[in-house]
C-alpha atoms as a PDB file:
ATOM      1  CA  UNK A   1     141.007  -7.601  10.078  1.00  0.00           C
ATOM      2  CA  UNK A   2     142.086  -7.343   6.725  1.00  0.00           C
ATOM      3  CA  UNK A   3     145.652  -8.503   5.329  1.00  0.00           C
ATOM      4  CA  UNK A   4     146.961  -5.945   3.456  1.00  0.00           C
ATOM      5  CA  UNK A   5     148.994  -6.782  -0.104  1.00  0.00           C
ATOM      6  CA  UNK A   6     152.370  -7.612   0.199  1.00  0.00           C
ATOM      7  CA  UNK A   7     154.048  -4.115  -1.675  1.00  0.00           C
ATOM      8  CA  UNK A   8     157.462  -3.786  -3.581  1.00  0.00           C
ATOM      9  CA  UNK A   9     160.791  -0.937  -3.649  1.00  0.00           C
ATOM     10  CA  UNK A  10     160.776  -1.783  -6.728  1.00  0.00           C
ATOM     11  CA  UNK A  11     158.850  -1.218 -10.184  1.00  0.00           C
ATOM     12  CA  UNK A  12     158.801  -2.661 -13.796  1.00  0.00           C
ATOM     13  CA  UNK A  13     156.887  -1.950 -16.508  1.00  0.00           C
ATOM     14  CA  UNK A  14     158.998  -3.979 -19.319  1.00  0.00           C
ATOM     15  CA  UNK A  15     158.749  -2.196 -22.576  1.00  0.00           C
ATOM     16  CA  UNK A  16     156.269  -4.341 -24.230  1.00  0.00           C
ATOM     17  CA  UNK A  17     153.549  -3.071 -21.030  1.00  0.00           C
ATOM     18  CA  UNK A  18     155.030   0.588 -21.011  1.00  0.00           C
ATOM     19  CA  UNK A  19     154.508   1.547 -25.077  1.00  0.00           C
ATOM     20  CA  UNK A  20     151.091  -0.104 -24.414  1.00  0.00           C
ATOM     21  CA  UNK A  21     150.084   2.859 -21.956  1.00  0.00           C
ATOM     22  CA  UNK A  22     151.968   5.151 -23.392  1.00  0.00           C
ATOM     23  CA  UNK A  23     149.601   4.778 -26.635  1.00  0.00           C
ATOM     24  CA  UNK A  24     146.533   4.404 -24.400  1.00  0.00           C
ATOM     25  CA  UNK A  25     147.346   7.649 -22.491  1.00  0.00           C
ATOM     26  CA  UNK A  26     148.486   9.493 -26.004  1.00  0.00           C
ATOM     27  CA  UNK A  27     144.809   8.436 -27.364  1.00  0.00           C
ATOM     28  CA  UNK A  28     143.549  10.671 -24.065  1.00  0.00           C
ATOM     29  CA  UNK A  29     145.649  13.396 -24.783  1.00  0.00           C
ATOM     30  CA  UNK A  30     144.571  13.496 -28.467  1.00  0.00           C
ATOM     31  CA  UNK A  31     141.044  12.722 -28.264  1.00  0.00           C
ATOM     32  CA  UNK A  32     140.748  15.937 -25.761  1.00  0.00           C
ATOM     33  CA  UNK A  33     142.894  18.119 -27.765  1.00  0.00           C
ATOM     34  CA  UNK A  34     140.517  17.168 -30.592  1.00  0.00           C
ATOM     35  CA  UNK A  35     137.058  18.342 -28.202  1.00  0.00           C
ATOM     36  CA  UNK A  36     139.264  21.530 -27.861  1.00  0.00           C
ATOM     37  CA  UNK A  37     139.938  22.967 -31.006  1.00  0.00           C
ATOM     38  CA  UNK A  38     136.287  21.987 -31.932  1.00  0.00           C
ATOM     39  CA  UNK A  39     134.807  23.927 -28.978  1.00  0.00           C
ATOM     40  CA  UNK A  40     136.819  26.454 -28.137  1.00  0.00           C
ATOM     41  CA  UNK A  41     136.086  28.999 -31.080  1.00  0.00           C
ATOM     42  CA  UNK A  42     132.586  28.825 -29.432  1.00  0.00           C
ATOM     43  CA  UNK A  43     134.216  29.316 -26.250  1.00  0.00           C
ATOM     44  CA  UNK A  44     136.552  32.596 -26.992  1.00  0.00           C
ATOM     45  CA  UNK A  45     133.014  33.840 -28.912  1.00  0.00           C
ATOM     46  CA  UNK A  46     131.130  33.933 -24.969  1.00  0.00           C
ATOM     47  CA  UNK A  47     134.614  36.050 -23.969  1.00  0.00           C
ATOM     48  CA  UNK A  48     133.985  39.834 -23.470  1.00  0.00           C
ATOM     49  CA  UNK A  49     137.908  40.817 -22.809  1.00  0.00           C
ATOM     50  CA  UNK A  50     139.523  41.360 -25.671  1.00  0.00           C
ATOM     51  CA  UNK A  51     142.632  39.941 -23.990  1.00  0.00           C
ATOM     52  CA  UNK A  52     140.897  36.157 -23.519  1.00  0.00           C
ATOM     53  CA  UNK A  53     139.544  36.188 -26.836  1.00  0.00           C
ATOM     54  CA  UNK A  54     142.809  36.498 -28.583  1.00  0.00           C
ATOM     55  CA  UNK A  55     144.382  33.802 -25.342  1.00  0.00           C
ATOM     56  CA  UNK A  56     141.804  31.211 -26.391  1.00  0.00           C
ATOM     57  CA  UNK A  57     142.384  31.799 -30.596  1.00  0.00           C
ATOM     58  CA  UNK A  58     146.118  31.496 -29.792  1.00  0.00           C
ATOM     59  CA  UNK A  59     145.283  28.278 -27.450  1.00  0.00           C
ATOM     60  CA  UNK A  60     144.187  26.629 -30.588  1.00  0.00           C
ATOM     61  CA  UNK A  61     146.200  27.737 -32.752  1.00  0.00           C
ATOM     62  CA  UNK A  62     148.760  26.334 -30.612  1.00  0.00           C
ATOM     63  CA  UNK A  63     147.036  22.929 -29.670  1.00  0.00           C
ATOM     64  CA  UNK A  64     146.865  22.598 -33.948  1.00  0.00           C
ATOM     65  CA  UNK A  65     150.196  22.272 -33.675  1.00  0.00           C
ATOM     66  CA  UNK A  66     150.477  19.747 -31.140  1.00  0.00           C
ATOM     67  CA  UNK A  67     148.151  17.241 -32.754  1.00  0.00           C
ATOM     68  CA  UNK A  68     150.251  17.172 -35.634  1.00  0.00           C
ATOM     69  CA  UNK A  69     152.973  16.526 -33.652  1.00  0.00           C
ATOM     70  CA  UNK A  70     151.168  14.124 -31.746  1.00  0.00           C
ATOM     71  CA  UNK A  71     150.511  12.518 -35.241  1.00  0.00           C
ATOM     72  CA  UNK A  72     154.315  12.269 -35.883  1.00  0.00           C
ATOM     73  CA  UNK A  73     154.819  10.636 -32.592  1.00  0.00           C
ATOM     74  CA  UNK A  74     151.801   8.060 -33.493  1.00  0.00           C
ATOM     75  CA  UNK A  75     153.742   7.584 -37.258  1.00  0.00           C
ATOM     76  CA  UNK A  76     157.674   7.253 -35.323  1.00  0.00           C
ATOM     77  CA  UNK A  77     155.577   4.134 -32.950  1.00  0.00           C
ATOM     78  CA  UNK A  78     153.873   2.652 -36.020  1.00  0.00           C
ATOM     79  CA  UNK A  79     150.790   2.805 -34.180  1.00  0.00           C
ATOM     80  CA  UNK A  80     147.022   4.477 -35.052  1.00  0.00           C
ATOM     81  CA  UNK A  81     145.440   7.212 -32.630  1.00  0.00           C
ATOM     82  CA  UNK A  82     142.280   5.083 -31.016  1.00  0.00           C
ATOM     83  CA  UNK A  83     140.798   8.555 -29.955  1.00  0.00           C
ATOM     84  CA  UNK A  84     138.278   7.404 -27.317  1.00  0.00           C
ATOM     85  CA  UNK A  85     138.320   7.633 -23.739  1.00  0.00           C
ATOM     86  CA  UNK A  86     138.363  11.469 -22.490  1.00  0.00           C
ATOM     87  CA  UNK A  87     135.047  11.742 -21.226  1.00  0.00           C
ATOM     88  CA  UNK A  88     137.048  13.176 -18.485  1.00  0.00           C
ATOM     89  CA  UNK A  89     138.739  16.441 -19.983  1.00  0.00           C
ATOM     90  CA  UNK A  90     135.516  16.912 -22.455  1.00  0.00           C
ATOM     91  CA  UNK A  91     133.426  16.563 -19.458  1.00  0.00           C
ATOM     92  CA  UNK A  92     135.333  19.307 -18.406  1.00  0.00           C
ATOM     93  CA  UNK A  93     134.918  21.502 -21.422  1.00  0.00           C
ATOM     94  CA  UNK A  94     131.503  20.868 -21.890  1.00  0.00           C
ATOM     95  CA  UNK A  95     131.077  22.054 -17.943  1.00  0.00           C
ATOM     96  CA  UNK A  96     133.233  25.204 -18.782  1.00  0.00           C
ATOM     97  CA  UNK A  97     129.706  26.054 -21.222  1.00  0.00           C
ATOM     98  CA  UNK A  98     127.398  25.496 -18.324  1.00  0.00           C
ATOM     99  CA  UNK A  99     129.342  27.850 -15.918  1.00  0.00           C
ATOM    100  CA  UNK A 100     129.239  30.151 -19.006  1.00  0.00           C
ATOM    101  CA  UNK A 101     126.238  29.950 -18.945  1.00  0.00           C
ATOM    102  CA  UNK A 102     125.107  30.379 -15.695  1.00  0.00           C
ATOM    103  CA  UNK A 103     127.067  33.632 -16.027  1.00  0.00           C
ATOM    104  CA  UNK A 104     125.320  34.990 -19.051  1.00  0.00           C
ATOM    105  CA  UNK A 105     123.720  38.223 -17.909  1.00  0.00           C
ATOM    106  CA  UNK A 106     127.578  39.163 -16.074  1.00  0.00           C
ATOM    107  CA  UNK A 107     130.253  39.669 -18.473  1.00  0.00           C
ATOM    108  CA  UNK A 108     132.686  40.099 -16.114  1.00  0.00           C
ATOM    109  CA  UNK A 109     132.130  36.800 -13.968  1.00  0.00           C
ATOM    110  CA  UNK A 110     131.385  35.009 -17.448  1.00  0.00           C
ATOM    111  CA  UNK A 111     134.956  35.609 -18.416  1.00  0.00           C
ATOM    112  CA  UNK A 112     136.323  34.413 -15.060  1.00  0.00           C
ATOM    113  CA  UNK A 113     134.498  30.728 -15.304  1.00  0.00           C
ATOM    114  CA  UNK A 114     136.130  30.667 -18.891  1.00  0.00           C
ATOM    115  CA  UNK A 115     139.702  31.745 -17.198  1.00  0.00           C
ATOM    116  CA  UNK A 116     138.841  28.831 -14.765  1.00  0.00           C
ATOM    117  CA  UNK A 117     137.983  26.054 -16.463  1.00  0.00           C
ATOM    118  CA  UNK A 118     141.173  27.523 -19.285  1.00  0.00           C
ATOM    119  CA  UNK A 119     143.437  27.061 -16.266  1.00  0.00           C
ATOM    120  CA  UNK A 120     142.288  23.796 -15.194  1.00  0.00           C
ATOM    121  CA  UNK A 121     142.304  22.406 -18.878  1.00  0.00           C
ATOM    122  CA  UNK A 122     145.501  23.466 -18.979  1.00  0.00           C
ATOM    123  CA  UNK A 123     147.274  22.148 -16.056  1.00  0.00           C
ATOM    124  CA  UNK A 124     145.914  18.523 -17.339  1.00  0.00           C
ATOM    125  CA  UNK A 125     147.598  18.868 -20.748  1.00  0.00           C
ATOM    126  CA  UNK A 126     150.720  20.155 -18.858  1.00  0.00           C
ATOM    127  CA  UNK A 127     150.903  17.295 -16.456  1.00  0.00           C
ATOM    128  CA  UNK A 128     149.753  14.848 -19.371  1.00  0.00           C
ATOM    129  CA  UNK A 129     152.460  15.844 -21.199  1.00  0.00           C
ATOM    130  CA  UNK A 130     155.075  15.567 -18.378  1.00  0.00           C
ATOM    131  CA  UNK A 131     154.249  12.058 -17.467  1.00  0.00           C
ATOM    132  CA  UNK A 132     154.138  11.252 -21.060  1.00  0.00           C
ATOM    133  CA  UNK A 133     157.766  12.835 -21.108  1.00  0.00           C
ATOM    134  CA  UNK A 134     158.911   9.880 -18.661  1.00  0.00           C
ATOM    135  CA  UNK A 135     157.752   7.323 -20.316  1.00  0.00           C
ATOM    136  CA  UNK A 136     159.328   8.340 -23.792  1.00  0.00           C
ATOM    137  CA  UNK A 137     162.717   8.898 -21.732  1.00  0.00           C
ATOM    138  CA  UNK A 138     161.755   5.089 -20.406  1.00  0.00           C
ATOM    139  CA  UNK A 139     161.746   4.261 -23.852  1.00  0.00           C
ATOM    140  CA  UNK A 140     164.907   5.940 -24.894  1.00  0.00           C
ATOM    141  CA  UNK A 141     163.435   7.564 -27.937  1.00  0.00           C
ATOM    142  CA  UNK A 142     165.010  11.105 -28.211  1.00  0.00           C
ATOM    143  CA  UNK A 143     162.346  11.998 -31.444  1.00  0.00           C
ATOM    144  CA  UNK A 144     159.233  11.358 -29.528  1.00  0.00           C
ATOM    145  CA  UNK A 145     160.868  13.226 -26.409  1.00  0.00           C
ATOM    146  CA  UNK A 146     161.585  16.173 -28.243  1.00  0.00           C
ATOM    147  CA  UNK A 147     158.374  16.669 -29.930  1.00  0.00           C
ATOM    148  CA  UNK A 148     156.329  15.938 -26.650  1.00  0.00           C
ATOM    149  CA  UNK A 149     158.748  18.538 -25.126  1.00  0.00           C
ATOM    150  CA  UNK A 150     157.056  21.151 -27.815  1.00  0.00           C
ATOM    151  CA  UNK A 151     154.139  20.249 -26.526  1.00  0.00           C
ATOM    152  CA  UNK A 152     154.526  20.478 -22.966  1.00  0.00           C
ATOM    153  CA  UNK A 153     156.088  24.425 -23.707  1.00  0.00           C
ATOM    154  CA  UNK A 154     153.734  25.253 -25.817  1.00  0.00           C
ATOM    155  CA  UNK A 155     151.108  23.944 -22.997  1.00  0.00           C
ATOM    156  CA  UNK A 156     152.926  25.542 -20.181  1.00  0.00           C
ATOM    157  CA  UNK A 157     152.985  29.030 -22.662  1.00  0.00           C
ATOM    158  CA  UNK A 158     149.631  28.987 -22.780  1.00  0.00           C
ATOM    159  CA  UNK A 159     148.816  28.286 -18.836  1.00  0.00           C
ATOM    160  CA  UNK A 160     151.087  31.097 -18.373  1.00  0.00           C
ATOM    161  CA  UNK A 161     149.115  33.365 -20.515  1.00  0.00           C
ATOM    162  CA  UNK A 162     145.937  32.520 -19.220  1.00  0.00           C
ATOM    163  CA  UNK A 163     147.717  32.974 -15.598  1.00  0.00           C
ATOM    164  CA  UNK A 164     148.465  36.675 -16.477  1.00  0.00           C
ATOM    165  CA  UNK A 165     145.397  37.633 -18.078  1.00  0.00           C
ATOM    166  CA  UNK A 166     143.685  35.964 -15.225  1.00  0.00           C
ATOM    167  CA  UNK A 167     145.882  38.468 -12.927  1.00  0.00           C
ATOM    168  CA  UNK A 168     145.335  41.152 -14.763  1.00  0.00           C
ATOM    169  CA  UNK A 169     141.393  40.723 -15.289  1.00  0.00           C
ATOM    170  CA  UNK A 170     140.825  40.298 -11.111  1.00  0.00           C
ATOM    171  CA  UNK A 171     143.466  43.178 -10.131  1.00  0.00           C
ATOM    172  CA  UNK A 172     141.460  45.926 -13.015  1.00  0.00           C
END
């Protein structure tokens, strides 16, 4: 039979261990928000409603704007972007095309595996950033707080609007 490990109430990270991942888990965030506003033009080009053309545009518009403040956060640390390490989110973008593409000769059902994989993209950044959020509040730095809160409403805007166009593109 096997022992199991002897486990704790209690957790800590010490600060030195906790910027550490912070950074690691920033790179993540970054290099994936890089992948997207690379391929999603080519994405919102396979859209045929109007509605998820514009969603996507604004998406990157919008995730733009996080990476620069994503560079202010990596400037307020003292500390350089790595940008490897998110074969997992890419992986996911780059599976968004194949769906696409299995879907090529249905416009309708095209547009629903780019609402899909939009949504699930999204909830990742969202939840990214919310963990993220803890750790800076861990850190007690109000500056990197506030801009990651940008992010994370600017993420959780554009889940939303995905959300509703999804709603509205099933129910029509």
């Amino acid at each position: 039979m096997e022992t199991q490990p002897a486990r704790s109430r209690f957790i800590h990270l010490g600060d030195a261990r906790l910027l550490k991942f912070f950074i690691s888990n920033l790179d993540k965030i970054y290099c994936a928000k890089q992948h997207m506003v690379a391929r999603f033009p080519e994405i919102a080009n396979e859209s045929h409603f109007e509605d998820l053309n514009q969603a996507i545009l604004e998406t990157v518009d919008d995730v733009k704007k996080q990476i620069v403040r994503m560079d202010e956060i990596y400037a307020r640390l003292g500390a350089e972007n790595t940008t490897t390490g998110c074969n997992g989110l890419a992986g996911m973008i780059e599976e968004a095309f194949t769906a696409i593409g299995e879907q090529k000769d249905d416009k309708a059902l095209r547009d629903m595996a780019i609402l899909f994989y939009m949504q699930n993209m999204e909830s990742i950044e969202v939840a990214s950033f919310q963990v993220l959020q803890m750790m800076a509040v861990k850190m007690k730095n109000p500056e990197i707080l506030q801009l990651l809160k940008e992010n994370l409403d600017e993420a959780k805007d554009d889940r939303m609007l995905l959300l509703l166009i999804t709603a509205k593109y099933v129910t029509s």
